[in-house]
C-alpha atoms as a PDB file:
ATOM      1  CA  UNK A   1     -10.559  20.000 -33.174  1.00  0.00           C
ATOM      2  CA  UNK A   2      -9.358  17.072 -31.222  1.00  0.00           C
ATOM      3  CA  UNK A   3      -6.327  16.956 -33.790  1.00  0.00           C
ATOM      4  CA  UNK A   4      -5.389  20.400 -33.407  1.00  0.00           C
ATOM      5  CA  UNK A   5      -5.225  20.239 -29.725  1.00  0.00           C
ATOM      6  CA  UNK A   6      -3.203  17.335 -29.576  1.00  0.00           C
ATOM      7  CA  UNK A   7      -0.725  19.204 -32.035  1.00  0.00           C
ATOM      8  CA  UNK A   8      -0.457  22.378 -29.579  1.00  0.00           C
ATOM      9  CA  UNK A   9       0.381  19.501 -26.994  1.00  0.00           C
ATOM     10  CA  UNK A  10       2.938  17.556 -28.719  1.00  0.00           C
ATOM     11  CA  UNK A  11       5.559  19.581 -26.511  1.00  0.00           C
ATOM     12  CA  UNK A  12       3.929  18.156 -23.624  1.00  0.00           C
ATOM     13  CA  UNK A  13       5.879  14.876 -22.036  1.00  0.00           C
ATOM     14  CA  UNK A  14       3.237  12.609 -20.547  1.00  0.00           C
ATOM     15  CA  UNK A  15       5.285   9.903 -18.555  1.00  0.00           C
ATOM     16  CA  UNK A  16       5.164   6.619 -20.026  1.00  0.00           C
ATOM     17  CA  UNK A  17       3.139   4.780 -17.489  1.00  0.00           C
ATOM     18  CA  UNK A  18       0.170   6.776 -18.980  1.00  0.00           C
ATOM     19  CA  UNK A  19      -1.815   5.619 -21.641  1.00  0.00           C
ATOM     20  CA  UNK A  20      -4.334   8.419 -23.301  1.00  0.00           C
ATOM     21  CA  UNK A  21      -6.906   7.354 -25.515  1.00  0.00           C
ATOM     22  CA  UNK A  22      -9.511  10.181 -27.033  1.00  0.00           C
ATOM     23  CA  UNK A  23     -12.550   9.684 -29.149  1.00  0.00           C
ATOM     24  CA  UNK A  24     -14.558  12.429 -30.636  1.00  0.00           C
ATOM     25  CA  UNK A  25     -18.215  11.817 -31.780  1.00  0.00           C
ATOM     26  CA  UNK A  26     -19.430  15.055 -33.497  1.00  0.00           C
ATOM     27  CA  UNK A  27     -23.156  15.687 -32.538  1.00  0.00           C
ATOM     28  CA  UNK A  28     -23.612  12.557 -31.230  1.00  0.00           C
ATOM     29  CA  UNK A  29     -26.351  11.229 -28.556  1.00  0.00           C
ATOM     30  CA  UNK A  30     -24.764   9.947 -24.901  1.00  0.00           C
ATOM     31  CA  UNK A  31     -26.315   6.142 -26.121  1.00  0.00           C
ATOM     32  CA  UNK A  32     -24.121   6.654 -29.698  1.00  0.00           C
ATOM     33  CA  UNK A  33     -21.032   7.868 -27.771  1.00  0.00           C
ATOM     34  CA  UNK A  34     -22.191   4.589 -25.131  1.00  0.00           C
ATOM     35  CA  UNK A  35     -21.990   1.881 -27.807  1.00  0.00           C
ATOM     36  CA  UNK A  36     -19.606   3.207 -30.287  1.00  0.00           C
ATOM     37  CA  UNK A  37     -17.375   2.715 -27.523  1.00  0.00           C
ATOM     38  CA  UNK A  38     -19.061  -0.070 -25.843  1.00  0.00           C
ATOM     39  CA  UNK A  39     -15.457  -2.451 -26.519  1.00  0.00           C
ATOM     40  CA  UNK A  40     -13.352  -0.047 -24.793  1.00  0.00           C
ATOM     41  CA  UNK A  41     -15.355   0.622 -21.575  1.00  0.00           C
ATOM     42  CA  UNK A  42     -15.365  -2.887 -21.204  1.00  0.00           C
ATOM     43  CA  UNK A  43     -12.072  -3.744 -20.892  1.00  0.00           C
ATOM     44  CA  UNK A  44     -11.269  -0.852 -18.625  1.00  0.00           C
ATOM     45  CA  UNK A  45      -9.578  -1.119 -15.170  1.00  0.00           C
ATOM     46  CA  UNK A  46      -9.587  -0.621 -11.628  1.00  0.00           C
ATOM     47  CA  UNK A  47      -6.571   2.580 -12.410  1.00  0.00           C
ATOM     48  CA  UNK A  48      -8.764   3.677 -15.656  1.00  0.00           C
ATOM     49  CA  UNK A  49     -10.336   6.822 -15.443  1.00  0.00           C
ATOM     50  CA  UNK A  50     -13.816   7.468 -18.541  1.00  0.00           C
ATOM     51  CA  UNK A  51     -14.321  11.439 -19.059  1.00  0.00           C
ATOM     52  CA  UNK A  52     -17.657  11.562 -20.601  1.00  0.00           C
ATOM     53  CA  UNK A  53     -18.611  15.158 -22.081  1.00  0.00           C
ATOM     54  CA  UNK A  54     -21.759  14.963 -22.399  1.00  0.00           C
ATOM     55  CA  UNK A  55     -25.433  17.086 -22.842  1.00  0.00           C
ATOM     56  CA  UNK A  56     -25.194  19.036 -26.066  1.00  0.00           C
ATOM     57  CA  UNK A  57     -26.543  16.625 -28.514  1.00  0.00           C
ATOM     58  CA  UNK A  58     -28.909  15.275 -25.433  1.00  0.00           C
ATOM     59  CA  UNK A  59     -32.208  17.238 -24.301  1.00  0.00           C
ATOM     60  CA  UNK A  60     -33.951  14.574 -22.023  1.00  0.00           C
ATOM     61  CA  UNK A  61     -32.659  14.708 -18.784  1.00  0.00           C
ATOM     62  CA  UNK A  62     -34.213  10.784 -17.943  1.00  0.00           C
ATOM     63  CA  UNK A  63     -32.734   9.396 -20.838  1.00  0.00           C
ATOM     64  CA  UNK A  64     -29.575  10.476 -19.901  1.00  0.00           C
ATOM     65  CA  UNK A  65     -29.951   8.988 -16.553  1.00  0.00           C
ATOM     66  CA  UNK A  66     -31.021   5.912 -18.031  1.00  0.00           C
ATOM     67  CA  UNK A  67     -27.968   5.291 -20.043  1.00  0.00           C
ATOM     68  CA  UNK A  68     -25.330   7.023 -17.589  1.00  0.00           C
ATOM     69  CA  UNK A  69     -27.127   3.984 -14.755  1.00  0.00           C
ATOM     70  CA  UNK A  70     -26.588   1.061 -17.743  1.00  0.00           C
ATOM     71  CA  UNK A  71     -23.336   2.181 -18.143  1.00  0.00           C
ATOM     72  CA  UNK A  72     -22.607   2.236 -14.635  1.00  0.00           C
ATOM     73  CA  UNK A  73     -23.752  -1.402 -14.235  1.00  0.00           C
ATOM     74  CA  UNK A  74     -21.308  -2.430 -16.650  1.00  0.00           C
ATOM     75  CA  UNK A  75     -18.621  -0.735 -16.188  1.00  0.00           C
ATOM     76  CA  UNK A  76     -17.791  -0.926 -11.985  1.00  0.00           C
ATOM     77  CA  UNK A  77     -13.807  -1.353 -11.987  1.00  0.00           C
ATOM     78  CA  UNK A  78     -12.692   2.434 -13.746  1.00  0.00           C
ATOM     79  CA  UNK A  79     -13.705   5.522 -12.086  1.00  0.00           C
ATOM     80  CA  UNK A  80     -16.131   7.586 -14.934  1.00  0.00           C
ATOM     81  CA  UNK A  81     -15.930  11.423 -14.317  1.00  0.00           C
ATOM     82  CA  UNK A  82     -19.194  12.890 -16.212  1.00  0.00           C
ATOM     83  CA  UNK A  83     -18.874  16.174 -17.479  1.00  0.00           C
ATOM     84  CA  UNK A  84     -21.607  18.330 -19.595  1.00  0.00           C
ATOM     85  CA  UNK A  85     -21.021  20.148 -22.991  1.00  0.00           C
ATOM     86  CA  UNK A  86     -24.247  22.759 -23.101  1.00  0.00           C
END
């Protein structure tokens, strides 16, 4: 899906000072999606923006919390927008 979207946007000029990195995990928990991309989050910046979309794979409201807080304590330079998929 990711794929076919981007194709339907290759007309689409995104100026050059913008860097756009997407990663899909297919029915995947928020603590999979967390540290499968545990590297990048790291090394984001102060101008970095995180979209999470998360919820459909995730039915326990405190575990989410949990891992959304860890997350946050790692990870205070980017702003992290937090969306959910139900």
């Amino acid at each position: 899906m990711a794929t076919s979207l981007a194709q339907t946007r290759s007309n689409y000029k995104i100026p050059k000072k913008y860097f756009i990195s997407g990663i899909v995990y297919p029915n995947a928990s928020i603590e999979h999606v967390i540290q499968c991309s545990k590297i990048m989050i790291e090394e984001l910046q102060e101008d970095d923006w995180l979209v999470l979309c998360l919820g459909s794979n995730d039915s326990n409201p405190i575990k989410i919390g949990v891992e959304l807080s860890s997350l946050l304590k790692k990870q205070n330079k980017a702003k992290i927008l937090v969306t959910s998929v139900i």
